[in-house]
Protein backbone atom coordinates (compact mmCIF):
# COMPACT_ATOMS: atom_id res chain seq x y z
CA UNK A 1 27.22 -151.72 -67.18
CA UNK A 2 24.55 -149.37 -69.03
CA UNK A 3 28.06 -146.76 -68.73
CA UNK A 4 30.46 -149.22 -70.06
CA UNK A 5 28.57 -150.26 -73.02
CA UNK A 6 27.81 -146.25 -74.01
CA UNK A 7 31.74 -145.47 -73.17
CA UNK A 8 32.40 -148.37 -76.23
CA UNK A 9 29.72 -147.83 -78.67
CA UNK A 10 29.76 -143.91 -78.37
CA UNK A 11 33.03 -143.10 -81.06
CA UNK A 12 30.98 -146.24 -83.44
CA UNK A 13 28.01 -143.90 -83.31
CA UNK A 14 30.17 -140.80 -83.78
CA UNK A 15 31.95 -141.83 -86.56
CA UNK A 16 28.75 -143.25 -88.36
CA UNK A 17 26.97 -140.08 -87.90
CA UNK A 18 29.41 -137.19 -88.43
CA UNK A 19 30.78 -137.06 -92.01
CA UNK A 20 33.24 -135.20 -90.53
CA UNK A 21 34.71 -137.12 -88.04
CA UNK A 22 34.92 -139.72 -90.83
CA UNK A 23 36.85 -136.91 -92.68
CA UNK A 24 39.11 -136.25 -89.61
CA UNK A 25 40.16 -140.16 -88.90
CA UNK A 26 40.75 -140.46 -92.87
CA UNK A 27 42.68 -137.06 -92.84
CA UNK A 28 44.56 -138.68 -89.61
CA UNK A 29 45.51 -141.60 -91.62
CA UNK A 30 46.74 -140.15 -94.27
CA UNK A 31 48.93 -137.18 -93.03
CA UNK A 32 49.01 -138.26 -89.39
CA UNK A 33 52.35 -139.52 -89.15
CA UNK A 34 53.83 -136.61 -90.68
CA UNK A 35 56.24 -133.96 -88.59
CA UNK A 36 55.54 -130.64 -87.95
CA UNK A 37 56.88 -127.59 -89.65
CA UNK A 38 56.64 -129.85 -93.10
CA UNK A 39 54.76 -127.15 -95.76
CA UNK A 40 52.34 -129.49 -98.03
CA UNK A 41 50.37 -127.91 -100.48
CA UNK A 42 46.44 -128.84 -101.35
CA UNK A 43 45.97 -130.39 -98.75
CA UNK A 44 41.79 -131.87 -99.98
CA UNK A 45 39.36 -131.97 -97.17
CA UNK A 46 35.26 -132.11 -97.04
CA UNK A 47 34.54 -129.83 -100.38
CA UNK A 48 38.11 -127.93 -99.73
CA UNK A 49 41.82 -127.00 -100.69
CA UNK A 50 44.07 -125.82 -98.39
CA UNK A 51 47.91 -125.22 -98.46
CA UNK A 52 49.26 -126.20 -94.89
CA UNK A 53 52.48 -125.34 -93.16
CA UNK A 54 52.11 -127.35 -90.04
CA UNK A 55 49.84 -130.85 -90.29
CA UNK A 56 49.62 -131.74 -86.88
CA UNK A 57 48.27 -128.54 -85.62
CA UNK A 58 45.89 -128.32 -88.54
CA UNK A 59 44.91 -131.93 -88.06
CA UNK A 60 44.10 -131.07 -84.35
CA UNK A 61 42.43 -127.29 -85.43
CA UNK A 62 39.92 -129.39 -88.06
CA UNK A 63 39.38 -131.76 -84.88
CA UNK A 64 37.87 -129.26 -82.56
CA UNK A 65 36.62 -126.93 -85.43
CA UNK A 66 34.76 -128.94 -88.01
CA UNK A 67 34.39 -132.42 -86.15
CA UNK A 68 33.60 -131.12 -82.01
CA UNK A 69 32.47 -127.35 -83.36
CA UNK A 70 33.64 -125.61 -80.51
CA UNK A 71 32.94 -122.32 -81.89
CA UNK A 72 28.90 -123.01 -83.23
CA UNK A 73 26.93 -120.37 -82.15
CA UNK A 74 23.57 -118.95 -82.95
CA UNK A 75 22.73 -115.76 -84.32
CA UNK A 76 19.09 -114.30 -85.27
CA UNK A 77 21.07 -112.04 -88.08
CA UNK A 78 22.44 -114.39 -91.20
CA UNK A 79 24.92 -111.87 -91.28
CA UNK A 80 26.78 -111.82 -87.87
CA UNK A 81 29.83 -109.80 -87.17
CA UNK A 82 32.97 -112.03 -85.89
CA UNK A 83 36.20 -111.44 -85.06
CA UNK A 84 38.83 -113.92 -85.44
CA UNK A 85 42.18 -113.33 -83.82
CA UNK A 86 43.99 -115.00 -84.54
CA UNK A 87 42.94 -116.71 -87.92
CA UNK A 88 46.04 -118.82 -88.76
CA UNK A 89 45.61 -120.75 -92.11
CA UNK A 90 41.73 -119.83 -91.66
CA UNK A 91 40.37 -123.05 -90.75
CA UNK A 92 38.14 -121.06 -88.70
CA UNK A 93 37.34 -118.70 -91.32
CA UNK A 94 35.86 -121.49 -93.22
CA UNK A 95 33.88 -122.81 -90.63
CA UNK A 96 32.31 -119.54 -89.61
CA UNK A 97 31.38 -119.50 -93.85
CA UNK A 98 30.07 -122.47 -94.00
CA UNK A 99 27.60 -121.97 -90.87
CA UNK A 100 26.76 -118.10 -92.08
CA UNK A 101 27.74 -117.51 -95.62
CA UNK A 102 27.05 -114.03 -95.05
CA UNK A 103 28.90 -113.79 -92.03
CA UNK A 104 31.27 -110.17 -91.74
CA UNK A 105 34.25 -111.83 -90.24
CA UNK A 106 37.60 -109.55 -89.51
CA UNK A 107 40.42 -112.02 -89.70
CA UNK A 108 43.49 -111.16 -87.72
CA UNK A 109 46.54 -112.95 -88.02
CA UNK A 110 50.16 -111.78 -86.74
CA UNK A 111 52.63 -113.95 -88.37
CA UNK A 112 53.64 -113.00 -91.96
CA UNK A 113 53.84 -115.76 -93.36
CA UNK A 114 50.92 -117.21 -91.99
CA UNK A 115 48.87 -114.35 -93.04
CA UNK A 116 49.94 -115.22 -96.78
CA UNK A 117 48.92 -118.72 -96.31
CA UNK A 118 45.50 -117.60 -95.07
CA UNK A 119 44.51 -114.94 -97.72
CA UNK A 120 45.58 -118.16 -100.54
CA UNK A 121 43.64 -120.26 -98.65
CA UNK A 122 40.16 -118.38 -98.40
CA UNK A 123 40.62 -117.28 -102.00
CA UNK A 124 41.56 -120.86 -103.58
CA UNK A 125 38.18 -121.44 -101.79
CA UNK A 126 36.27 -118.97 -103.00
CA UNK A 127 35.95 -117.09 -100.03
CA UNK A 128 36.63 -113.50 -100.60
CA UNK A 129 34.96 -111.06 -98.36
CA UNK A 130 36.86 -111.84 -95.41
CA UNK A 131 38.50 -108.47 -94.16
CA UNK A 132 42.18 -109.62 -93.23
CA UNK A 133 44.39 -108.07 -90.95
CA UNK A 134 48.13 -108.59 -90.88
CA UNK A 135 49.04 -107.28 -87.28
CA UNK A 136 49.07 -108.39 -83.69
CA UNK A 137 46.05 -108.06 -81.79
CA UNK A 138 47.50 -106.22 -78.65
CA UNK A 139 46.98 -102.44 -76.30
CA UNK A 140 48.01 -100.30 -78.79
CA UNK A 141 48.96 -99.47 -82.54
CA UNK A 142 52.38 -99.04 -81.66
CA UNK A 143 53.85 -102.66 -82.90
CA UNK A 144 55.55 -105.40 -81.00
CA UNK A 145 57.93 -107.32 -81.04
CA UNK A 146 56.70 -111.66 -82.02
CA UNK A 147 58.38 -114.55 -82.15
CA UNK A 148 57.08 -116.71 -85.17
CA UNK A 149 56.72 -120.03 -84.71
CA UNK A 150 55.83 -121.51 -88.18
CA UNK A 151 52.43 -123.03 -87.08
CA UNK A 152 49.51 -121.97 -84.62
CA UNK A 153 52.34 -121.13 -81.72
CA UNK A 154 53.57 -117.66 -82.48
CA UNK A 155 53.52 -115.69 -79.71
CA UNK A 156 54.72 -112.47 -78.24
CA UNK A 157 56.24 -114.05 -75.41
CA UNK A 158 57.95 -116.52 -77.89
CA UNK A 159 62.17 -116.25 -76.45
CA UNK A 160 63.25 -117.09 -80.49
CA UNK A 161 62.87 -115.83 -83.84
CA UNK A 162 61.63 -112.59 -82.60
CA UNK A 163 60.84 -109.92 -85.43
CA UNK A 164 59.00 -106.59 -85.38
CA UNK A 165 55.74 -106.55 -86.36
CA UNK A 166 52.91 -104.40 -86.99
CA UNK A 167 50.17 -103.93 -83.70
CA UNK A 168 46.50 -102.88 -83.69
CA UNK A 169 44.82 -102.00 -80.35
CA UNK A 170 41.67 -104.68 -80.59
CA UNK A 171 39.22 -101.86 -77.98
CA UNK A 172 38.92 -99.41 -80.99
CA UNK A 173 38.00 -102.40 -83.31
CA UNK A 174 35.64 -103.10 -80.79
CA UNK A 175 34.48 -99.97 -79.93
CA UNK A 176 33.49 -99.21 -84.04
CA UNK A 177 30.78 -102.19 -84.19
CA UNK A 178 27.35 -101.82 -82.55
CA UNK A 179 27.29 -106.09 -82.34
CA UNK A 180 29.56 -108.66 -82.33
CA UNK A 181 28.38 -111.97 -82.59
CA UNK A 182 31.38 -113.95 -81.50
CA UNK A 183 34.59 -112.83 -80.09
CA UNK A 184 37.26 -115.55 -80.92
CA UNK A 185 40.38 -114.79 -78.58
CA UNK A 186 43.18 -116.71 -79.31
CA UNK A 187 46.27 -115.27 -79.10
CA UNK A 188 48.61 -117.71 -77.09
CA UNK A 189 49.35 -115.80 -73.80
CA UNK A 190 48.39 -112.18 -74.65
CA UNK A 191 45.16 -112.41 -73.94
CA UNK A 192 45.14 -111.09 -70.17
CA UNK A 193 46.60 -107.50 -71.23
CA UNK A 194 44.12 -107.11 -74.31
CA UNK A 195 41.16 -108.17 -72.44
CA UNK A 196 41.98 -106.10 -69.70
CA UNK A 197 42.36 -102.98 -71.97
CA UNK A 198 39.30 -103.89 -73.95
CA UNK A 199 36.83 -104.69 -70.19
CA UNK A 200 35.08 -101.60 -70.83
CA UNK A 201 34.38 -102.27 -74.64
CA UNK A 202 32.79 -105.66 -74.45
CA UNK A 203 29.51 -104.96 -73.74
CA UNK A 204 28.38 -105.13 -77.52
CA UNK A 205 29.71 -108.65 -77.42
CA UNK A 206 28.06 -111.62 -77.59
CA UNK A 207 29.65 -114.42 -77.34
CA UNK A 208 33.31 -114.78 -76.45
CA UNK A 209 35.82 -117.32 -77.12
CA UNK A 210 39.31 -116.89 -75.12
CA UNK A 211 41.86 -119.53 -74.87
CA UNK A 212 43.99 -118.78 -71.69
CA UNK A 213 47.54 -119.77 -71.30
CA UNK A 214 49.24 -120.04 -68.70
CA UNK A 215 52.72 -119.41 -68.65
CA UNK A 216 55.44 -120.87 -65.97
CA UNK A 217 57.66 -117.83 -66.11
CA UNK A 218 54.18 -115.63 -65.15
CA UNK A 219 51.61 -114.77 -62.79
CA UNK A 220 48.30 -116.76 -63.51
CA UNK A 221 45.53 -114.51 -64.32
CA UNK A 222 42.58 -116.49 -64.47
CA UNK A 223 40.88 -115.38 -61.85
CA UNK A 224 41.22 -112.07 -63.51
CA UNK A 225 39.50 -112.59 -66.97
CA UNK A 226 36.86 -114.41 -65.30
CA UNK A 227 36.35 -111.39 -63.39
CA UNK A 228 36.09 -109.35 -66.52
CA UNK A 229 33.96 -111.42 -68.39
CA UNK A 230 31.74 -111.26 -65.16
CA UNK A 231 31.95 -107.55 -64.88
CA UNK A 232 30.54 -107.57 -68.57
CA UNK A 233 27.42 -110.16 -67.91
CA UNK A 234 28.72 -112.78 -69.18
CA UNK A 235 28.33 -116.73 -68.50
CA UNK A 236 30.97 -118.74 -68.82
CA UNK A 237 31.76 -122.94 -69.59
CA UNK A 238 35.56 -123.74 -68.90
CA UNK A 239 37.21 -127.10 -70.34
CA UNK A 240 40.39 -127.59 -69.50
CA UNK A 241 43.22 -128.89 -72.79
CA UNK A 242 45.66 -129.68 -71.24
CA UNK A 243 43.83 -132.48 -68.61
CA UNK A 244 46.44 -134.26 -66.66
CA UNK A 245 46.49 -136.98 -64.12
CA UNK A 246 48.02 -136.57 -60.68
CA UNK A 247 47.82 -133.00 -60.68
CA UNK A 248 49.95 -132.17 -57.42
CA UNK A 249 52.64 -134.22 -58.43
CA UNK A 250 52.54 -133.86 -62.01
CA UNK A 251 52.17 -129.45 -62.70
CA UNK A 252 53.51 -128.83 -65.50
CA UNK A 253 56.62 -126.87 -64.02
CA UNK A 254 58.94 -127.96 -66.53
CA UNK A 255 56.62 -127.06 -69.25
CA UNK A 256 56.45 -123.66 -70.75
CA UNK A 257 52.89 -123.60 -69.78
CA UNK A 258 51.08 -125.44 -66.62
CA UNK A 259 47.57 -124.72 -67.68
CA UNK A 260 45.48 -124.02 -71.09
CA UNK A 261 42.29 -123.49 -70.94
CA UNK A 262 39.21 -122.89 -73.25
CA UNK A 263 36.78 -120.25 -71.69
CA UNK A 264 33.32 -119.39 -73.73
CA UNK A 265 31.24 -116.65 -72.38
CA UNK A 266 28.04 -116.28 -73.65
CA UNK A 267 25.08 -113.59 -72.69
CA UNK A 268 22.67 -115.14 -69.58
């Protein structure tokens, strides 16, 4: 019973004691019903202004960023290094600001127009030491070829609107900073090959953040990051996104991916 009644009163208590999850269920009401791929501008949120191409996947982002904080860490420098790749419309970006003003934050962010919406948004904001970098985080400096999807999806493996972009090779990024606080990884399915290149640049990493797709037309690798990330002395915590009921029957087979995960490694 003692279960029951904490399983009821526990989103009450939530949404009386986080501003923010106030901020996300009055955010929800207000543009929640709206489709995706609709551009509104100043879009007003906590003590911000940000221009939005997508509203239901930056509803979601300001959900697990500024209301469940997946990415709080702690640092004993109040000016931490941190990588973001991707950065999208740097929701991120402002949430690493607001918990280290000082922070040094590369901000990497593959889809042209999406990198234009990001540099706006920091500087409407009056965020304007964030180092911003218009190019696919991938093995080498070569460019690739991306398909933009207009939100948070774009992807290398994306079949449609493929264009050529501009590549950096993330291990000599890496390889130029003696820390890095956090390691944000989220680059929707390329994250096996850069990892791999980068396993024997990592160890001046702190914390990492990767989200790990898993794509139906493609051999799960899972077992092979881990494996990395162990090889490095890392712990890790794994929640799974995309939780699903009935998982033998129901596997995701006629999905474009059967498993997303979010991984954080941290130093033991």
């Amino acid at each position: 019973m003692k279960t029951l009644i904490k399983n009821i009163i526990r989103p009450l208590y939530y949404y009386i004691k986080n501003k923010n999850e106030r901020e996300f269920i009055r955010l929800y009401d207000k543009w929640g019903k709206y489709k995706r791929y609709k551009k509104i501008d100043n879009i007003k949120f906590l003590n911000y202004c940000f221009d939005v191409p997508d509203l239901p996947s930056f509803l979601w982002q300001f959900k697990e960023i500024f209301v469940d904080e997946i990415y709080k860490f702690n640092s004993n420098t109040h000016q931490p290094t941190i990588f973001d790749c991707v950065a999208n419309v740097g929701t991120s970006c402002l949430y690493f600001k607001q918990l280290f003003p000082n922070a040094k934050i590369k901000a990497f962010e593959a889809d042209p127009m999406i990198a234009e919406i990001l540099k706006l948004n920091l500087s409407k904001n009056g965020i304007n030491d964030v180092e911003i970098i218009n190019k696919a985080v991938w093995i080498d400096d070569n460019g690739v070829e991306f398909g933009s999807e207009g939100a948070d999806g774009g992807s290398i493996y994306a079949p449609t609107n493929k264009i050529k972009i501009g590549s950096v090779r993330l291990k000599n990024f890496l390889e130029k900073e003696a820390r890095i606080d956090l390691l944000k990884i989220d680059i929707e399915g390329a994250e096996y090959e850069v990892l791999k290149d980068c396993q024997d640049s990592l160890k001046n990493v702190e914390n990492i953040f990767v989200e790990y797709h898993s794509w139906n037309n493609s051999k799960q690798r899972l077992s092979e990051i881990l494996n990395i990330l162990e090889m490095n002395g890392f712990r890790y915590y794994i929640e799974n996104i995309s939780k699903r009921k009935h998982p033998f029957i129901k596997n995701n087979r006629d999905a474009n991916m059967d498993l997303q995960l979010n991984i954080f490694g941290y130093r033991g």
